[in-house]
Protein backbone atom coordinates (compact mmCIF):
# COMPACT_ATOMS: atom_id res chain seq x y z
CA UNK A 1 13.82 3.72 6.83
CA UNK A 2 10.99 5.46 5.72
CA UNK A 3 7.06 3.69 6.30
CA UNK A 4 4.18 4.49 3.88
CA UNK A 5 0.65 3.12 4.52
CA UNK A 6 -1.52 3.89 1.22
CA UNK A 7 -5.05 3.42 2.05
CA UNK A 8 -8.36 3.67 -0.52
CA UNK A 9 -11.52 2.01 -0.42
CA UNK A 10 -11.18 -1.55 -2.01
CA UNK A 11 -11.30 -1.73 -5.62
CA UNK A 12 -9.86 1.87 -5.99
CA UNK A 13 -6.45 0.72 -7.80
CA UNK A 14 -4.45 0.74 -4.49
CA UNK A 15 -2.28 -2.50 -4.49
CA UNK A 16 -2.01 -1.73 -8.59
CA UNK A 17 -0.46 1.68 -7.49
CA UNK A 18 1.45 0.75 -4.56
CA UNK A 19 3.08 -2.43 -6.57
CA UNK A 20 3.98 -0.06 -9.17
CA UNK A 21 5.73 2.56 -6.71
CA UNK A 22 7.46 -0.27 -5.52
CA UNK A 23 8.60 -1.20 -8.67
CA UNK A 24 9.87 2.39 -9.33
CA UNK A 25 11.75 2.99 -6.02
CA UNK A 26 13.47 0.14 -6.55
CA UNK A 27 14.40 0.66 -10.24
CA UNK A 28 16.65 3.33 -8.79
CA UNK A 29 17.96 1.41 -6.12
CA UNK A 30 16.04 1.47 -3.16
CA UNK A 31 15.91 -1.87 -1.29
CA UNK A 32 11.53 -2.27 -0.53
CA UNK A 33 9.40 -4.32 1.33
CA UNK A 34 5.52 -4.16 0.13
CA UNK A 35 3.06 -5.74 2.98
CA UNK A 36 -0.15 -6.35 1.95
CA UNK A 37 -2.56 -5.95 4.64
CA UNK A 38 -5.91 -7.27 2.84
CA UNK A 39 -7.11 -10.37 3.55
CA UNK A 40 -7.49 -11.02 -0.35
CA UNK A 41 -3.87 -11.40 -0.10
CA UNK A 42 -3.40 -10.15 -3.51
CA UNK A 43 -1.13 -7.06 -2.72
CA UNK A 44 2.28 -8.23 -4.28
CA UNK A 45 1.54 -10.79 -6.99
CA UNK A 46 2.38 -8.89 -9.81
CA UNK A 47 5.72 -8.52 -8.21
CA UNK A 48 6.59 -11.93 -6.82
CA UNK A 49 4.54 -13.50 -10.40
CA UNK A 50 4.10 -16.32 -7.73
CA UNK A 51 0.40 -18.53 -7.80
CA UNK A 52 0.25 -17.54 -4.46
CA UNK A 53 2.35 -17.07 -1.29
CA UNK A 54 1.66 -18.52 2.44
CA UNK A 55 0.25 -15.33 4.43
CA UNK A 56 1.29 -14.78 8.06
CA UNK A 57 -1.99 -15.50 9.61
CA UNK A 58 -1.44 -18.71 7.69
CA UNK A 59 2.02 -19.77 8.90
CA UNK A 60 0.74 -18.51 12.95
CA UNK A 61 -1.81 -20.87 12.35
CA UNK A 62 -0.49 -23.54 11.11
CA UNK A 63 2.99 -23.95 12.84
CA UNK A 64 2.55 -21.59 15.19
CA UNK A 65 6.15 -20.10 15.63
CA UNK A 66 8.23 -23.00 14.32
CA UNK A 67 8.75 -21.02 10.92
CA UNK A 68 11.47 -18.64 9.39
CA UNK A 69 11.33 -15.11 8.17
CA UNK A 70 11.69 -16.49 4.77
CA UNK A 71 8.54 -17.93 4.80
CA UNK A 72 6.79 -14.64 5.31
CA UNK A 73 9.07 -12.52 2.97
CA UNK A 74 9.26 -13.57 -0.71
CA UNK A 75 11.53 -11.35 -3.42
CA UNK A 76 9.85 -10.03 -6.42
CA UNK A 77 10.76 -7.45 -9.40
CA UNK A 78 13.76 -5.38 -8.86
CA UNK A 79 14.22 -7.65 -5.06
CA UNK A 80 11.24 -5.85 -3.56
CA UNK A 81 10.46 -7.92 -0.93
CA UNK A 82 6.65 -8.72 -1.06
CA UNK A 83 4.85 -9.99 2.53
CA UNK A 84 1.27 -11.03 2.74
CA UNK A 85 -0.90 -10.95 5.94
CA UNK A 86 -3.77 -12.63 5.24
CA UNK A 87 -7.12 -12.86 7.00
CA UNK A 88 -8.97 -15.54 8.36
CA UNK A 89 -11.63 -17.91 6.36
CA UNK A 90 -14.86 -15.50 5.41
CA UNK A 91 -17.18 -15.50 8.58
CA UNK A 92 -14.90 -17.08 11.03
CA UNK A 93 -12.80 -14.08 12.79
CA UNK A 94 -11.58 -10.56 12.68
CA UNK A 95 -9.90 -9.54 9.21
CA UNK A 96 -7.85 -7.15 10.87
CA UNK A 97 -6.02 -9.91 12.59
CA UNK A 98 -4.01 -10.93 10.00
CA UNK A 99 -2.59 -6.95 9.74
CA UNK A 100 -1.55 -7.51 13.67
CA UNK A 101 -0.24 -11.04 13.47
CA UNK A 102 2.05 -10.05 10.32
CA UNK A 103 3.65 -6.74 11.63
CA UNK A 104 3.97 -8.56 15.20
CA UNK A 105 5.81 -11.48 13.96
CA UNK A 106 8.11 -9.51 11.03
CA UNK A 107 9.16 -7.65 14.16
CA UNK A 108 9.73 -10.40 16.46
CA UNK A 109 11.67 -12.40 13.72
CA UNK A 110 13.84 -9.22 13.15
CA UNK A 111 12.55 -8.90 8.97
CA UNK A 112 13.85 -4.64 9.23
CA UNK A 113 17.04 -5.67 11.05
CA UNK A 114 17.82 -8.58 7.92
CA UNK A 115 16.82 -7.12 5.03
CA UNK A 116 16.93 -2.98 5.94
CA UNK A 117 14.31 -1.94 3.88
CA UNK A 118 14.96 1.94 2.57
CA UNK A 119 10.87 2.08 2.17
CA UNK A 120 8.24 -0.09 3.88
CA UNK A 121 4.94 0.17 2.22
CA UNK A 122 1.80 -1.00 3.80
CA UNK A 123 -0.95 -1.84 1.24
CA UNK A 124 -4.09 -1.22 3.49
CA UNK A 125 -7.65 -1.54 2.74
CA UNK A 126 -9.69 1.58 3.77
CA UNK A 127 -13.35 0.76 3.80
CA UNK A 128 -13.09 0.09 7.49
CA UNK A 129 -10.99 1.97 9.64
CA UNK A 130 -10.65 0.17 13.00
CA UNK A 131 -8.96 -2.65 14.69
CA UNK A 132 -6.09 -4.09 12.75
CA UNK A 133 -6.94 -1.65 9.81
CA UNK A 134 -5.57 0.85 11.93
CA UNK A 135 -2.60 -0.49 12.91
CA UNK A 136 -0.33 0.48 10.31
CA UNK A 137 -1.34 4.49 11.79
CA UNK A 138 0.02 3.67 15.25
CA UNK A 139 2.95 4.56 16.53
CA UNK A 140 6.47 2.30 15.54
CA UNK A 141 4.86 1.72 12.30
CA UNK A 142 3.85 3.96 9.34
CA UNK A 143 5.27 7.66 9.22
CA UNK A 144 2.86 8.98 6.62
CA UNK A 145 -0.35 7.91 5.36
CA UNK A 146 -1.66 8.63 1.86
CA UNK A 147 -5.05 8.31 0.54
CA UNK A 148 -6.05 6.98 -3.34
CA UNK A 149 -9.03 7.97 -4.14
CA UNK A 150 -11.05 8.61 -7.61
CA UNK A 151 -13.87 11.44 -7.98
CA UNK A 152 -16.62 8.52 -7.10
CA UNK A 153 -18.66 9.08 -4.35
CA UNK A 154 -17.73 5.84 -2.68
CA UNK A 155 -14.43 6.29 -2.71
CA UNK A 156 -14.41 10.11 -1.77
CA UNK A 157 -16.43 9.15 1.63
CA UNK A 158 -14.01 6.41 2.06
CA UNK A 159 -11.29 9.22 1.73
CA UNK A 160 -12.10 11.53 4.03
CA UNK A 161 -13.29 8.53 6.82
CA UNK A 162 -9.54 7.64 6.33
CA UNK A 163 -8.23 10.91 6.91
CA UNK A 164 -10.55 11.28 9.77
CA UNK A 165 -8.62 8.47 11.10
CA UNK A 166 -5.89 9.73 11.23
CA UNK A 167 -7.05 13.36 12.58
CA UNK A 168 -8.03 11.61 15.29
CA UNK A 169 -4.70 9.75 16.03
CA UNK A 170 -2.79 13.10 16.16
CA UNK A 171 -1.27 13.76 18.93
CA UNK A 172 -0.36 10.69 19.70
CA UNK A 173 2.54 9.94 17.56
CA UNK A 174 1.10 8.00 15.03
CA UNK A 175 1.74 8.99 11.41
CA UNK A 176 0.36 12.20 9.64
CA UNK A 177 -1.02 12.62 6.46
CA UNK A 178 1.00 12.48 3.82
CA UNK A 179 -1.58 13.55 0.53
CA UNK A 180 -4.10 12.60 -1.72
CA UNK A 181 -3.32 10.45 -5.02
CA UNK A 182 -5.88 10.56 -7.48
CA UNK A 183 -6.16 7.60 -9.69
CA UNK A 184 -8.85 8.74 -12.11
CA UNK A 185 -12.09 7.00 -12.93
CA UNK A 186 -12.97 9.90 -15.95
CA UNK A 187 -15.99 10.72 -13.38
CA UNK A 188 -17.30 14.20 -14.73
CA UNK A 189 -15.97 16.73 -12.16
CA UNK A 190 -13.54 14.49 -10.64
CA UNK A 191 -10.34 16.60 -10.15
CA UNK A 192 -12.85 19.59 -8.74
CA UNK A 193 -14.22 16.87 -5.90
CA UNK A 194 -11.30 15.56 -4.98
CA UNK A 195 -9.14 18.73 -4.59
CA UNK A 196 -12.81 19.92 -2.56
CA UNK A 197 -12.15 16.43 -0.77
CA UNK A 198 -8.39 17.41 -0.19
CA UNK A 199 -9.39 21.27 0.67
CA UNK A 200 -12.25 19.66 3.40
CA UNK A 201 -9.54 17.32 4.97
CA UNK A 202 -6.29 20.56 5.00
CA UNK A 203 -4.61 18.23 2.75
CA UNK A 204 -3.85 18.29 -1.05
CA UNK A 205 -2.85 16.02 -3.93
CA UNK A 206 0.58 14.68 -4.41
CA UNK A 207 -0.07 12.84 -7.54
CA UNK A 208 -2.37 11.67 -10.70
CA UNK A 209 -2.59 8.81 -12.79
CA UNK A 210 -4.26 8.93 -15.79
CA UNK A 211 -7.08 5.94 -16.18
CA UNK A 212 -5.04 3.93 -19.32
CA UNK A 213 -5.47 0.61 -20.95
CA UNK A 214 -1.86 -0.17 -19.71
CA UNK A 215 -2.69 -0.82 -16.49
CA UNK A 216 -5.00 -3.61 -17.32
CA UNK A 217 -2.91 -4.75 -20.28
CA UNK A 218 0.11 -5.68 -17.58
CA UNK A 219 -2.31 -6.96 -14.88
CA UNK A 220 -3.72 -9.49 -17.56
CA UNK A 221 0.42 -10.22 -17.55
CA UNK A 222 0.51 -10.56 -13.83
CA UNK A 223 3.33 -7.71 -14.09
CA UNK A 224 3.62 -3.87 -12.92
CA UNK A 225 3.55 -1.67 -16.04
CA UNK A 226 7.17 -1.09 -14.83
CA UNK A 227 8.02 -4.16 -15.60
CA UNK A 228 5.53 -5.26 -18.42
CA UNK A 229 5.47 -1.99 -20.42
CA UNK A 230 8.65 0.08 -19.14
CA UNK A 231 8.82 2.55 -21.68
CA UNK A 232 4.98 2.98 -21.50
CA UNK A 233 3.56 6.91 -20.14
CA UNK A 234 1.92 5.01 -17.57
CA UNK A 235 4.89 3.66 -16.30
CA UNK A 236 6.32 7.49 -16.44
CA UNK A 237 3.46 8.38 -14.55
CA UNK A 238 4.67 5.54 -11.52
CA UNK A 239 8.15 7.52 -11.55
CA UNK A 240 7.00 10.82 -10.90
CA UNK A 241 4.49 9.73 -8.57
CA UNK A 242 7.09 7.83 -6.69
CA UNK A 243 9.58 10.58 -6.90
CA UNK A 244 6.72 13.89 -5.20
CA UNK A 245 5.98 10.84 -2.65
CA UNK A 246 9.33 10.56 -1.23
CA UNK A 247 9.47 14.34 -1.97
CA UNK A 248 6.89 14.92 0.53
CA UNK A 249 9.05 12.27 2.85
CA UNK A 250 12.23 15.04 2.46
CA UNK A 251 13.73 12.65 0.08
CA UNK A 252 15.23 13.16 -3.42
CA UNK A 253 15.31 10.43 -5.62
């Protein structure tokens, strides 16, 4: 089983990119599991096409234990299984509990042992890098981390606070740093800052995507471009992002 957390400041195009490498691992057969640790809770709906889905922090909330791991875990496109943490009502707690309460109890109710995911992928907001944002870094959970970025200023100090982050967890098991993917914004000199962003942080970029009309064309559909636009270059660009990822994982797909 191999664990991903992607993490990018919000807004970046992360959950669009993650649901879409999803989509492409398991178009060749992969079994998935996407966990969506914002407290938007809007990670996998372009997968599951569902109005919404209870989160975990939800379910602990409400009924405590007395619920099943099919509750948490709904299938989407291609049987990726699509699991939402949550976060608690705006002003009233920590947002990173709802990352701790969902990767507690998916362990406890033995989700990796059930479905035996080939890739995990933890969607992770990266504006904040602390607490329960952190936790998909620790040790037992995430293997590599990669970063999304654009050449924005924003999201480039979001970036390198992120890979910070994890500099500072090595040596303690938790999981390295897997690469850069750039998900372009047409910023003028945005490939030179972020491979000067990637240089800074001993890192480099895996991957592009191209900034395309696609993308929002099959979000207005509530679909990956996998799914929505197959045959699409943006959906070509998915595949070989998907394919140097697990690359990097010493995995040919």
């Amino acid at each position: 089983m191999i664990k991903l957390a992607i993490y990018g400041k919000g807004g970046i195009g992360k959950s669009t990119t993650v649901s879409n490498l999803a989509a492409a691992l398991a178009e060749k057969g992969l079994k998935v599991m996407q966990i969506g640790c914002d407290p938007k809770a809007d990670s996998t709906g372009s997968l599951h096409h569902l109005d919404r889905v209870d989160t975990v922090l939800e379910l602990v909330k409400e009924r405590k234990n007395d619920f099943e791991l099919e509750d948490m875990v709904h299938e989407g496109y291609k049987g990726v299984l699509c699991v939402e943490a949550g976060g608690p009502t705006p002003g009233m707690g920590c947002a990173g509990r709802g990352i701790i309460a969902a990767l507690e109890k998916l362990a406890e109710k033995g989700a990796y042992e059930k479905y035996k995911p080939d890739v995990v992928f933890y969607d992770v907001l990266g504006d904040v890098v602390c607490g329960g944002f952190s936790m998909p870094m620790r040790g037992g959970y995430a293997d590599k981390v990669f970063i999304i970025t654009s050449g924005e200023n924003m999201a480039i100090h979001a970036a390198a606070n992120i890979a910070m982050a994890v500099e500072n967890f090595k040596g303690r098991g938790y999981a390295q740093l897997g690469g850069i993917i750039l998900n372009c914004r047409d910023v003028k000199n945005e490939a030179e800052k972020v491979e000067e962003l990637a240089e800074d942080i001993n890192s480099k970029i895996v991957g592009r995507l191209s900034r395309s009309e696609t993308v929002q064309a099959a979000e207005d559909l509530n679909m990956t471009v996998l799914e929505a636009f197959p045959d699409s270059e943006m959906a070509g660009e998915y595949r070989l992002l998907a394919t140097k990822i697990m690359a990097e994982c010493g995995v040919e797909i």
